[in-house]
C-alpha atoms as a PDB file:
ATOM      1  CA  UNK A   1       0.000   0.000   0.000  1.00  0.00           C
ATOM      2  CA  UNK A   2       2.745   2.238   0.733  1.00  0.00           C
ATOM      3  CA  UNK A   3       4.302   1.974  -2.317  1.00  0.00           C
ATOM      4  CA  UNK A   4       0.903   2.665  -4.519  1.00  0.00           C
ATOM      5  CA  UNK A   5       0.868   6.215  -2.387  1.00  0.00           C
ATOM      6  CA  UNK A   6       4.206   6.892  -3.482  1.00  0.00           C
ATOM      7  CA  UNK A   7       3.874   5.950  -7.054  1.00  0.00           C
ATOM      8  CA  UNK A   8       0.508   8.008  -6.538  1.00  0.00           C
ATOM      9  CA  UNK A   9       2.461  11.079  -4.926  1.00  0.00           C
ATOM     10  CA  UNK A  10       5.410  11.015  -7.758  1.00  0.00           C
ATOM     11  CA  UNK A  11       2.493  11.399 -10.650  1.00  0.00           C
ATOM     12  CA  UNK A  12       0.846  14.199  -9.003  1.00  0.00           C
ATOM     13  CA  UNK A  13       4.292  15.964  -8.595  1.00  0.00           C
ATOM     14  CA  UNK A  14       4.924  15.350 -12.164  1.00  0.00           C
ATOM     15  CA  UNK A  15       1.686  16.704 -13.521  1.00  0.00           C
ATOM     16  CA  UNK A  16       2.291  19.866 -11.489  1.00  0.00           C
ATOM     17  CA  UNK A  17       5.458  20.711 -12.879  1.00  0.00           C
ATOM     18  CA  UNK A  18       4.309  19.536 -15.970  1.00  0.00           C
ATOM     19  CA  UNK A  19       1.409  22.244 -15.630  1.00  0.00           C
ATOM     20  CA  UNK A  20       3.601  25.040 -13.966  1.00  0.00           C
ATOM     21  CA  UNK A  21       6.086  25.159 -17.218  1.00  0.00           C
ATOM     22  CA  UNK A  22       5.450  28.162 -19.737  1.00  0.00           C
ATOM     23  CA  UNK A  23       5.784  26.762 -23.712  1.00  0.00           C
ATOM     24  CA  UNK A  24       7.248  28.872 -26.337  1.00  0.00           C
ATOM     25  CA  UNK A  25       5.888  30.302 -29.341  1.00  0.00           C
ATOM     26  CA  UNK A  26       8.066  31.960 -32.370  1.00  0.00           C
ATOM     27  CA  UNK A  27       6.889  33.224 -35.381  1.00  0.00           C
ATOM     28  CA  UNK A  28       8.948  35.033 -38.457  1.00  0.00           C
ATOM     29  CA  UNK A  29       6.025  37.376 -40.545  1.00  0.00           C
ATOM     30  CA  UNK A  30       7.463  37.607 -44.581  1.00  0.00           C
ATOM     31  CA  UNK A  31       6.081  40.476 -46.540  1.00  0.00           C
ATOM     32  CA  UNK A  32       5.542  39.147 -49.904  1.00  0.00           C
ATOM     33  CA  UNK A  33       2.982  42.448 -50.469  1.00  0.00           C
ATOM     34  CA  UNK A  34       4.516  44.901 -52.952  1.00  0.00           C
ATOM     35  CA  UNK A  35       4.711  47.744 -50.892  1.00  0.00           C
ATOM     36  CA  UNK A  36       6.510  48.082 -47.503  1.00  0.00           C
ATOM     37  CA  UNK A  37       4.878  47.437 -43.976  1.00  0.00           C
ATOM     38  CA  UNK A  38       4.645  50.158 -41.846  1.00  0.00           C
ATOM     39  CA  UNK A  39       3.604  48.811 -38.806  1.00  0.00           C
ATOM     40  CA  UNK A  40       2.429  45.168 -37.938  1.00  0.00           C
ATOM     41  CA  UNK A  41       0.945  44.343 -34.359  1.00  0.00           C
ATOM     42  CA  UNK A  42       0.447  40.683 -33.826  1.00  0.00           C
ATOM     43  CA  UNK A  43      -1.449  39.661 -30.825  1.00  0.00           C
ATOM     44  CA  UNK A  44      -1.665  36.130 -29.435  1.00  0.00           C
ATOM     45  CA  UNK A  45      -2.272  34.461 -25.611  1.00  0.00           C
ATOM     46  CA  UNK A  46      -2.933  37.827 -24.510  1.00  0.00           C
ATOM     47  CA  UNK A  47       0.292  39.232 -25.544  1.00  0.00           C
ATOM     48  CA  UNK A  48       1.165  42.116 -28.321  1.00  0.00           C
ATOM     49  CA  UNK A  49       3.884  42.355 -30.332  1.00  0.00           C
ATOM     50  CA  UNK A  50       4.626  45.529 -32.738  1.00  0.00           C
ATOM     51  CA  UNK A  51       6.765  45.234 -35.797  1.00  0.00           C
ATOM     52  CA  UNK A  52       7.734  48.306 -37.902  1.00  0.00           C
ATOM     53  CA  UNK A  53       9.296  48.681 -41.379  1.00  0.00           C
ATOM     54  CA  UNK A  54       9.141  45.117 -42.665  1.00  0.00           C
ATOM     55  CA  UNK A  55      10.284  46.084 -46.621  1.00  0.00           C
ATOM     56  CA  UNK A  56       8.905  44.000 -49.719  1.00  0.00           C
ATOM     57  CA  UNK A  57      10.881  40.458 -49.738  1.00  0.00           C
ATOM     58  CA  UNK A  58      12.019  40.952 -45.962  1.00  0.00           C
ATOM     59  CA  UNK A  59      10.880  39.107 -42.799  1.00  0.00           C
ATOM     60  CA  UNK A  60      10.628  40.179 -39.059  1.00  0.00           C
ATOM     61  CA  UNK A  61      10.072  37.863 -36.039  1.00  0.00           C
ATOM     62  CA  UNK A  62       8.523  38.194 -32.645  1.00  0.00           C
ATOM     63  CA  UNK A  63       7.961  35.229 -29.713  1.00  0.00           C
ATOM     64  CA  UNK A  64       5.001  34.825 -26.620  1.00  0.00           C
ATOM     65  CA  UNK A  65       4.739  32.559 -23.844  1.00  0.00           C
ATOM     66  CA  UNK A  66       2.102  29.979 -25.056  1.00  0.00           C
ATOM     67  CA  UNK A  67      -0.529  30.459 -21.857  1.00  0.00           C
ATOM     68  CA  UNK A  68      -3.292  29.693 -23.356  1.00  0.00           C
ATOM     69  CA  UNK A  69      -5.354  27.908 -26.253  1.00  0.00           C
ATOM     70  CA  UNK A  70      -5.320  31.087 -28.663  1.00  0.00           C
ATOM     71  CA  UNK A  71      -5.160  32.888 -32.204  1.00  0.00           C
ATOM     72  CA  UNK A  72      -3.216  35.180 -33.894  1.00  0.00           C
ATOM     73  CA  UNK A  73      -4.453  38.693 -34.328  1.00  0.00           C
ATOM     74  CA  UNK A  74      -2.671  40.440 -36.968  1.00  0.00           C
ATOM     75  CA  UNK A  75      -3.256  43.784 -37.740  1.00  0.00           C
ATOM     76  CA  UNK A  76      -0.838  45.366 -40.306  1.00  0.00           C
ATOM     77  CA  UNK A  77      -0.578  49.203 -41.758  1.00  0.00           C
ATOM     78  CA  UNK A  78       1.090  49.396 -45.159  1.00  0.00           C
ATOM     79  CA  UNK A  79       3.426  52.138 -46.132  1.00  0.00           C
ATOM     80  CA  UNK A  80       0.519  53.665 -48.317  1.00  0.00           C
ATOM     81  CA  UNK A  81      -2.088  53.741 -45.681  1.00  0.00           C
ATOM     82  CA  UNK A  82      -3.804  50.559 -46.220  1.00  0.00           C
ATOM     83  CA  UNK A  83      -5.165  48.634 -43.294  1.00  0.00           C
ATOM     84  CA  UNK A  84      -5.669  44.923 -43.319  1.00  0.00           C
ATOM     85  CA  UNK A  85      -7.073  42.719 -40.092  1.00  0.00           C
ATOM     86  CA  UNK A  86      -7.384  39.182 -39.862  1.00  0.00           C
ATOM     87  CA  UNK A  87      -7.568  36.278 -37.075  1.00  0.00           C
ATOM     88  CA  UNK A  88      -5.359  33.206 -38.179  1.00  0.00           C
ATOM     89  CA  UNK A  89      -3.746  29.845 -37.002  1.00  0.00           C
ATOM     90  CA  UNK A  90      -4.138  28.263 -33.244  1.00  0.00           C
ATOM     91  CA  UNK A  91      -1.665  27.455 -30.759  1.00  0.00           C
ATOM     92  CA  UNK A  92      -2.689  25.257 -27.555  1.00  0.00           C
ATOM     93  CA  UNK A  93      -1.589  25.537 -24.104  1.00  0.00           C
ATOM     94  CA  UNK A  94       0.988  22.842 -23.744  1.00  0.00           C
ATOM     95  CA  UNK A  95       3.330  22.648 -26.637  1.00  0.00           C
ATOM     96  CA  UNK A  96       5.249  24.699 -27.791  1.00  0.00           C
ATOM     97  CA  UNK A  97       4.781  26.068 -31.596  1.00  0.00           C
ATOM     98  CA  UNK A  98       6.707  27.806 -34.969  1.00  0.00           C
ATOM     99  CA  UNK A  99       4.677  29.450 -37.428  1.00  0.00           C
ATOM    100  CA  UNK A 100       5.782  31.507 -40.408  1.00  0.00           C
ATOM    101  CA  UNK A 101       3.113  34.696 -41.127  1.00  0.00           C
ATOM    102  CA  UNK A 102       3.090  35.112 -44.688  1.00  0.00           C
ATOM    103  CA  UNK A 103       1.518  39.057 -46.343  1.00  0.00           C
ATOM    104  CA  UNK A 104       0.581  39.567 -49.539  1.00  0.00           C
ATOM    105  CA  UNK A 105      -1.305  42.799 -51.295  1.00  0.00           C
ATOM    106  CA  UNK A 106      -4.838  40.614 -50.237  1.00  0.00           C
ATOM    107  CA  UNK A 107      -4.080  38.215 -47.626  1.00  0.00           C
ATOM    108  CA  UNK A 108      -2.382  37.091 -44.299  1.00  0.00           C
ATOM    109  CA  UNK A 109      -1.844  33.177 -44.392  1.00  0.00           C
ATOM    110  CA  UNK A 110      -0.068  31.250 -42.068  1.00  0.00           C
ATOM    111  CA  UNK A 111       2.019  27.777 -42.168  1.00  0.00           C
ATOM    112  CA  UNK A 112       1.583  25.369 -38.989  1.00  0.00           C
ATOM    113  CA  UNK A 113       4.593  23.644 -37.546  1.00  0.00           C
ATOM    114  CA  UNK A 114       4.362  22.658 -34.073  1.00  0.00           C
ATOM    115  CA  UNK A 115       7.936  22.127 -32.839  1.00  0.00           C
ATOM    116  CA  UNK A 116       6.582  20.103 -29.635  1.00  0.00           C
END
């Protein structure tokens, strides 16, 4: 009996540090638009991250703490004034995740890979 409450005691230990650890997210946003981004605010688990001056045929990249089961939020201002908004992707609290954020002139699309 003893040694079921230990083997019980050493899996609930386990799941709480399990629990307690903070996953990673990265993600790299290519402008593929013709014209240069201005500014870029990405928003995910409750966390915002602002990108500026991301020129035609460059990248920028931003992390979060994955906290929560959650979307992307990507608002973006183009050099000429042009506002585009969409929601995109998912992440899930518990892994950690990579995701490339691709622009265009029309849309904001976004390639899954889950490094976790």
């Amino acid at each position: 009996m003893r040694r079921f409450a230990l083997s019980i005691g050493a899996v609930i230990v386990t799941l709480f540090v399990i629990s307690c650890t903070t996953n990673k997210g990265d993600f790299t946003l290519v402008n593929r638009a013709d014209e240069p981004i201005a500014r870029a605010s990405v928003t995910i688990c409750g966390q915002k991250i602002e990108l500026v001056n991301i020129q035609p045929g460059e990248s920028a990249s931003g992390s979060y703490d994955v906290k929560s089961d959650s979307h992307y939020t990507i608002t973006l201002e183009f050099q000429s004034g042009k506002i585009m908004r969409e929601e995109v992707g998912y992440v899930t609290n518990g892994m950690d995740f990579q995701h490339e954020i691709t622009v265009t002139s029309s849309t904001i699309e976004i390639t899954d890979s889950n490094v976790n």
